[in-house]
N, C-alpha and C. Protein backbone atom coordinates (compact mmCIF):
# COMPACT_ATOMS: atom_id res chain seq x y z
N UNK A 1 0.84 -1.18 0.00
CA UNK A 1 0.00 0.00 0.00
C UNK A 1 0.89 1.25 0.00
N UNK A 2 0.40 2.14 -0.71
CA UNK A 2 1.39 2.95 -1.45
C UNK A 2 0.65 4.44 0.15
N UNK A 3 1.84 5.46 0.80
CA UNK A 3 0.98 6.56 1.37
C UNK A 3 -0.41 7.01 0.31
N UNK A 4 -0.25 7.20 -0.36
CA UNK A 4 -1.41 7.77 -1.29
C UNK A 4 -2.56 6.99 -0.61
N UNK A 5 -2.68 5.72 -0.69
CA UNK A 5 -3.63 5.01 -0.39
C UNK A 5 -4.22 4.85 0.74
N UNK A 6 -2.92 5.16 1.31
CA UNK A 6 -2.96 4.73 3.42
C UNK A 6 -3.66 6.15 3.15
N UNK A 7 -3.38 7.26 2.95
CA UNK A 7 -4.32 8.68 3.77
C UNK A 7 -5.15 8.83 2.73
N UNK A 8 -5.68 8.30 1.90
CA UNK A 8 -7.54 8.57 1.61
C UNK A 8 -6.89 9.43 0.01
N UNK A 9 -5.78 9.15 -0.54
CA UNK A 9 -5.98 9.43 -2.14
C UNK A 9 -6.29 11.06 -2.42
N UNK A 10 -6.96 11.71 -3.17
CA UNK A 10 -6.79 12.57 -3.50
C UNK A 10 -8.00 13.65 -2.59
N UNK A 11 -8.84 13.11 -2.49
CA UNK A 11 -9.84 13.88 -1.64
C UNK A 11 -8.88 14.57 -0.27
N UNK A 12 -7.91 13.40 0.01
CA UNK A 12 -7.30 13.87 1.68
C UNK A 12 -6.49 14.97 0.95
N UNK A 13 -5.42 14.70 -0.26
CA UNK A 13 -4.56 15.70 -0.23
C UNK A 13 -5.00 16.69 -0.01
N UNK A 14 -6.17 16.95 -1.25
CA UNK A 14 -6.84 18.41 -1.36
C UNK A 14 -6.91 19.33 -0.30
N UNK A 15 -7.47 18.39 0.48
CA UNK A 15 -7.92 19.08 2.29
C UNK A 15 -6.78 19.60 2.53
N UNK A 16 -5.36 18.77 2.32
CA UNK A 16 -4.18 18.89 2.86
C UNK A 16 -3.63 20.32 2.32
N UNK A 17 -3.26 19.70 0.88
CA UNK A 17 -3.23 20.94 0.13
C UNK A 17 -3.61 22.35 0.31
N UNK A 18 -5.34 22.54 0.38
CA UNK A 18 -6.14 23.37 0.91
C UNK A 18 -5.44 24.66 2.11
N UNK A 19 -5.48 23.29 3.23
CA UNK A 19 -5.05 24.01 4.65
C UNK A 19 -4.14 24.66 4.52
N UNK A 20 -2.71 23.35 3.56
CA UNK A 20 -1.21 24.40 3.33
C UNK A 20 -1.43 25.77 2.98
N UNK A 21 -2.13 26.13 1.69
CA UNK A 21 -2.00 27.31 1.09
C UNK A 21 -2.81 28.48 2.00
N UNK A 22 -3.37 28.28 2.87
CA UNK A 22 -4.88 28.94 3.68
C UNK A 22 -3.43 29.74 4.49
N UNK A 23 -2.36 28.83 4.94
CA UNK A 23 -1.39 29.16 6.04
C UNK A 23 -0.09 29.65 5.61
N UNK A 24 0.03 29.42 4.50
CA UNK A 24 1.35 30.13 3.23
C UNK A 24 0.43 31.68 2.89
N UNK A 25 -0.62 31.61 2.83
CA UNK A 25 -1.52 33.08 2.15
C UNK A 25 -1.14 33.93 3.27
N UNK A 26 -1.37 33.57 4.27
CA UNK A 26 -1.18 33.85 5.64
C UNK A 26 -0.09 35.12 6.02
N UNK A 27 0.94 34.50 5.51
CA UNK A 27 1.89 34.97 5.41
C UNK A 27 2.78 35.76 4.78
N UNK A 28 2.82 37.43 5.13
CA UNK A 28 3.51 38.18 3.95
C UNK A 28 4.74 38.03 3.38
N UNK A 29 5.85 37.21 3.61
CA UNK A 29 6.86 36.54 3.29
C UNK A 29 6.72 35.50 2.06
N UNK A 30 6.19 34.59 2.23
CA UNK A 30 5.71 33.73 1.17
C UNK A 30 4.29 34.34 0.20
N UNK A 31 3.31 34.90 0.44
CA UNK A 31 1.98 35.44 0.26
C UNK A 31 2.88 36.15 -1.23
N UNK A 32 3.96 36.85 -1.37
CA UNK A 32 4.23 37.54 -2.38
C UNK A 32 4.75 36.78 -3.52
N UNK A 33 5.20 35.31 -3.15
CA UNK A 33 5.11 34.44 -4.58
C UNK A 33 3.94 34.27 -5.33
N UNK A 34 3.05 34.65 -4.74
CA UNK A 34 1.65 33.79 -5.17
C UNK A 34 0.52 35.18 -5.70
N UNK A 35 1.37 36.23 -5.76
CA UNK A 35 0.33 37.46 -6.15
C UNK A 35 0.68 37.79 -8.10
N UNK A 36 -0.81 37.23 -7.86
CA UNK A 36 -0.98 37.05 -9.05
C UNK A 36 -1.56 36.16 -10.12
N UNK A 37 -1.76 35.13 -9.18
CA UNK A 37 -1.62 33.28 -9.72
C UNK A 37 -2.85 33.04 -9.33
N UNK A 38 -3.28 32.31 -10.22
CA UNK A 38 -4.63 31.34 -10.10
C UNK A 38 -4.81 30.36 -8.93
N UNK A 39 -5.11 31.03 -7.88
CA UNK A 39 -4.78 29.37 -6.98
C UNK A 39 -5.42 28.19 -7.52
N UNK A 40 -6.44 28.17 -7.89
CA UNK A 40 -6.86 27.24 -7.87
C UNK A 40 -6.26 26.08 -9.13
N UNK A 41 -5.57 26.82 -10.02
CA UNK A 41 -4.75 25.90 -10.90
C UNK A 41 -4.16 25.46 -10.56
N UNK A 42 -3.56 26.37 -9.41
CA UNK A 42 -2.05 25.95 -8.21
C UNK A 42 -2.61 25.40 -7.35
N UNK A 43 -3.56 24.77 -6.91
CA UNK A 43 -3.74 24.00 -5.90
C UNK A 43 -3.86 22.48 -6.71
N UNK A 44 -4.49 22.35 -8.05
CA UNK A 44 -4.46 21.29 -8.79
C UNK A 44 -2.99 20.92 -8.73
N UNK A 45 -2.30 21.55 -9.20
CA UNK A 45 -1.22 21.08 -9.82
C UNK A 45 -0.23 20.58 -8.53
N UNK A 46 -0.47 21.48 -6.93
CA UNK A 46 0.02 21.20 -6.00
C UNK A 46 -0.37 19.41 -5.61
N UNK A 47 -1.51 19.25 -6.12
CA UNK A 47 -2.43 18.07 -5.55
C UNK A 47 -1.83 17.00 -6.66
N UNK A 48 -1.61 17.08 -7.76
CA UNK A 48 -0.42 15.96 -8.47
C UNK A 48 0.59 16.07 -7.77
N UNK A 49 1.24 16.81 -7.21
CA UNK A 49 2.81 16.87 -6.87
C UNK A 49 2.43 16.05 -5.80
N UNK A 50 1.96 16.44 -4.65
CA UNK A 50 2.00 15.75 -3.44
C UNK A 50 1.41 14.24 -3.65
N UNK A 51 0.72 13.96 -4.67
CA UNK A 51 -0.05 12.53 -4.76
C UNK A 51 1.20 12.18 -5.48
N UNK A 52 2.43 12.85 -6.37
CA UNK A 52 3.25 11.52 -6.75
C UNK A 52 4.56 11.75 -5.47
N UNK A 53 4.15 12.38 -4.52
CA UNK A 53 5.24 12.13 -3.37
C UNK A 53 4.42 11.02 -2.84
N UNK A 54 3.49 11.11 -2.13
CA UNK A 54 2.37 9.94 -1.58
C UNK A 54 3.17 8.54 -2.55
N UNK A 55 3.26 8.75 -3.74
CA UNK A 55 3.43 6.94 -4.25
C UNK A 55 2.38 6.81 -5.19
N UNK A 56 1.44 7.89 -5.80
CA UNK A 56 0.08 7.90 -6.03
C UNK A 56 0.22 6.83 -7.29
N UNK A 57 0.31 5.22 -7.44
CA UNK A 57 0.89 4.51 -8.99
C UNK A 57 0.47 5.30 -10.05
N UNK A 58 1.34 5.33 -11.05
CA UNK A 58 1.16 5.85 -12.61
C UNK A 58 1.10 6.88 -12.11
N UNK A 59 1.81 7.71 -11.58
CA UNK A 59 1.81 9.34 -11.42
C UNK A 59 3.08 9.42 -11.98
N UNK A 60 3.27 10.58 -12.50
CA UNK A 60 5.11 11.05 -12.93
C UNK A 60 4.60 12.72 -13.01
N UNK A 61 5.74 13.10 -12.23
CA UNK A 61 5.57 14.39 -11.85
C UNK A 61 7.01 15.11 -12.33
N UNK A 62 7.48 15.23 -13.54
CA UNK A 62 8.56 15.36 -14.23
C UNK A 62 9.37 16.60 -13.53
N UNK A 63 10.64 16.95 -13.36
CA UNK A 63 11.66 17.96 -12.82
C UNK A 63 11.00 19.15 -13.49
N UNK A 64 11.24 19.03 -14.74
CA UNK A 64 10.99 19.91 -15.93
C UNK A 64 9.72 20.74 -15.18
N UNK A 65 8.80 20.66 -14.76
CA UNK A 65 7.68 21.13 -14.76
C UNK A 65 8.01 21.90 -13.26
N UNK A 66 8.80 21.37 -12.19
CA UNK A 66 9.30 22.10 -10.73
C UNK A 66 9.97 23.41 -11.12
N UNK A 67 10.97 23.14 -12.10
CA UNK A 67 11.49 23.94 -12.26
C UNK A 67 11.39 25.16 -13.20
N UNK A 68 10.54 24.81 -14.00
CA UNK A 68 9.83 25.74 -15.13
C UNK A 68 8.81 26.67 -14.31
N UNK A 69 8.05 25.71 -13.34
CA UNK A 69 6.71 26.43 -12.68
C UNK A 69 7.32 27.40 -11.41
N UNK A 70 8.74 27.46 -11.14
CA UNK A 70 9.01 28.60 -10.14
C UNK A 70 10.59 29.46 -10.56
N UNK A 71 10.43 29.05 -12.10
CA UNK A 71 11.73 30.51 -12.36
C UNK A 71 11.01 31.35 -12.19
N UNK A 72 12.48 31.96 -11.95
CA UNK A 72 11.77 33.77 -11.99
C UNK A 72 10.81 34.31 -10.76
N UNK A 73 11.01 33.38 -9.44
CA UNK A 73 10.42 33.86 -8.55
C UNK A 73 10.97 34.29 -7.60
N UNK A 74 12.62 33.82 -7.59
CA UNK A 74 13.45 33.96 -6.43
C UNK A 74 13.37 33.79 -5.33
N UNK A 75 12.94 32.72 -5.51
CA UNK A 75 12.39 31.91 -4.23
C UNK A 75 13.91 31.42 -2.95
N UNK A 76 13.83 32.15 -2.08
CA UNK A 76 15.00 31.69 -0.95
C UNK A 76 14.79 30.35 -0.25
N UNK A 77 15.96 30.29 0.20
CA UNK A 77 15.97 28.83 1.15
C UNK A 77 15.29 28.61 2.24
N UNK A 78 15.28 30.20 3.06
CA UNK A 78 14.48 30.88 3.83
C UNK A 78 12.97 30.23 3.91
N UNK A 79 12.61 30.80 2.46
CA UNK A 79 11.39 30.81 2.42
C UNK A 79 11.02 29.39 1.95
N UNK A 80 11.67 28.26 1.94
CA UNK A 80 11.39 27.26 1.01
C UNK A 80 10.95 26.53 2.54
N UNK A 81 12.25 26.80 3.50
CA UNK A 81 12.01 25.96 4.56
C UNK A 81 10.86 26.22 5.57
N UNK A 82 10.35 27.19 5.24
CA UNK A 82 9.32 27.88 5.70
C UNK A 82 8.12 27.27 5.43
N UNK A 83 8.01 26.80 3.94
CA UNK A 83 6.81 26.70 3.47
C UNK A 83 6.64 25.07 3.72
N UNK A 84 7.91 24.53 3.72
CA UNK A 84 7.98 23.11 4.42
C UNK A 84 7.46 22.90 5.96
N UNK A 85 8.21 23.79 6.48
CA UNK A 85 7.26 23.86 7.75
C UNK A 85 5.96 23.75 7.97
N UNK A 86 5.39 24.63 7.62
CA UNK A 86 3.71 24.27 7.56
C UNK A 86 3.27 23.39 6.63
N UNK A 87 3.82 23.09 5.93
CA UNK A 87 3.29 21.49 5.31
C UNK A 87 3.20 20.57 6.45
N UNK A 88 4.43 20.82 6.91
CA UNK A 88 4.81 19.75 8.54
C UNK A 88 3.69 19.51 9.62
N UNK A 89 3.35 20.60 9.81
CA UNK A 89 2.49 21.06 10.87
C UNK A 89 0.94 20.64 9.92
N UNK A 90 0.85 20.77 8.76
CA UNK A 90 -0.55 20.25 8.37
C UNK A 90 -0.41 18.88 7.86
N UNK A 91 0.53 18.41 8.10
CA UNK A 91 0.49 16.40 7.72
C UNK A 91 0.37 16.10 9.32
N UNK A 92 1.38 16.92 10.10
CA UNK A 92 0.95 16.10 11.33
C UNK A 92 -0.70 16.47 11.90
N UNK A 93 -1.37 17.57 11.68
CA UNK A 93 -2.48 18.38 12.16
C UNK A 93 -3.61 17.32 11.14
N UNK A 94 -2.99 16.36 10.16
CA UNK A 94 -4.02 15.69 9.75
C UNK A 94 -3.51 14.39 10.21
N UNK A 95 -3.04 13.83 11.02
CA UNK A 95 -2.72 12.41 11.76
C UNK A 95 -1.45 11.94 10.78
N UNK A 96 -0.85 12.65 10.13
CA UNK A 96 -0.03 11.65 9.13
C UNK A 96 1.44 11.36 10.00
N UNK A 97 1.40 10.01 9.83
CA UNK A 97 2.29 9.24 10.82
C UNK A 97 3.89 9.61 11.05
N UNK A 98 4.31 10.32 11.65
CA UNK A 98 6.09 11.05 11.77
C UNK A 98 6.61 10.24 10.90
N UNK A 99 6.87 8.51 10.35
CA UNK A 99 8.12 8.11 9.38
C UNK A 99 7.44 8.29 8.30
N UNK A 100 6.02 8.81 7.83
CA UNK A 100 5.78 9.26 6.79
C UNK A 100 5.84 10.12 6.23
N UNK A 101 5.74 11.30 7.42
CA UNK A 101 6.06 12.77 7.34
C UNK A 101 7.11 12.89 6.47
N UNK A 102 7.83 11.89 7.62
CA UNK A 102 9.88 12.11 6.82
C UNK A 102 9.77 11.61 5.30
N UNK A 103 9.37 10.67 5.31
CA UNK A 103 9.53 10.38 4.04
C UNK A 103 8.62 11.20 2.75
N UNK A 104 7.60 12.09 3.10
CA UNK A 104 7.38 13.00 2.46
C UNK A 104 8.06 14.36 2.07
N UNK A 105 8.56 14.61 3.33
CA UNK A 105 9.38 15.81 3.21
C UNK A 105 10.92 15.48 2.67
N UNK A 106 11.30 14.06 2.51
CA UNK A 106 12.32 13.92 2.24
C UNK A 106 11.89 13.96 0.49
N UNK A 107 10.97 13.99 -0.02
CA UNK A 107 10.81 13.92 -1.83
C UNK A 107 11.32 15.76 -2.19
N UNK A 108 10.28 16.26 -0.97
CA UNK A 108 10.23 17.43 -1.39
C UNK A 108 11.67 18.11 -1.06
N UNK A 109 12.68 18.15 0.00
CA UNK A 109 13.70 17.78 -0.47
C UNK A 109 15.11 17.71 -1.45
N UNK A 110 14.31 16.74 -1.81
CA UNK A 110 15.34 15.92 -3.26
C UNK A 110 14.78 17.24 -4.25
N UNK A 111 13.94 17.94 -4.33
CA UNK A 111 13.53 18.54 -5.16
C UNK A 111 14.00 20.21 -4.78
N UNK A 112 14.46 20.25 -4.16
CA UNK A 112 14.55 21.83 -3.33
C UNK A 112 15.90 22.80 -4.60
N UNK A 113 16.52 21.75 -4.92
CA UNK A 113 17.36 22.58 -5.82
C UNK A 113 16.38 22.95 -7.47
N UNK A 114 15.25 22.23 -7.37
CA UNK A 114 14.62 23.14 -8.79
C UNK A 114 13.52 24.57 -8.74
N UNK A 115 13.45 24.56 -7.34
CA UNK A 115 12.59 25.27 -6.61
C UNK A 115 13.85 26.68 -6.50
N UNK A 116 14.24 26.77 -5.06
CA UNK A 116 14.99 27.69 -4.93
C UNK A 116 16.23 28.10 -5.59
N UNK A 117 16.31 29.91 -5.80
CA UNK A 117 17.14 30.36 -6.68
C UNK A 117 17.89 31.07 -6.22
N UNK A 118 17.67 31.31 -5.00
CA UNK A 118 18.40 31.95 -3.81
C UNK A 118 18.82 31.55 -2.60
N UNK A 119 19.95 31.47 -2.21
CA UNK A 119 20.31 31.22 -1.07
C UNK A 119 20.25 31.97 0.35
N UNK A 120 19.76 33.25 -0.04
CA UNK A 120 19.32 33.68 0.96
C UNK A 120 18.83 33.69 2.20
């Protein structure tokens, strides 16, 4: 059984998803990547990403598309670890089990160099 499956598939992400961005908006630090943007395209597209971290089978969530979807935003390390944080706080705030956590946050992660452009 793949995480995807163990936490309820795409309906849970959404929720998940949802809460993240409710608590990133939140915030005038991060809040200024996102002025401008459709959330709700960005919450779709957030909800593939996290379902092919989950394991979601036949998902492929290509580099190409991480890194295309945040040039040009100058996104810091700062702010990356930031936004990981409250992911943190809303996997655990939805029961998701600490070695899963890790192993979620460890995809996102592996992925942090197509994301951030700043070391700041």
């Amino acid at each position: 059984m793949t995480l995807f499956d163990k936490y309820g598939g795409v309906p849970t992400i959404r929720l998940i998803v949802k809460a993240f961005y409710k608590q990133v908006l939140s915030r005038p630090n991060l809040r200024r990547y996102f002025e401008g943007v459709d959330m709700d395209r960005l919450i779709e597209h957030q909800v593939e990403f996290i379902a092919f971290a989950l394991g979601k089978p036949k998902t492929h969530y290509p580099d190409s598309n991480l890194k295309e979807g945040h040039r040009g935003l100058g996104i810091t390390s700062a702010s990356y670890d930031e936004a990981v944080g409250i992911l943190h706080g809303i996997l655990s705030n939805f029961q998701v089990e600490h070695d899963d956590i890790n192993t979620i946050l460890g995809v996102l992660y592996s992925k942090r160099h197509l994301i951030v452009e700043r070391k700041v």
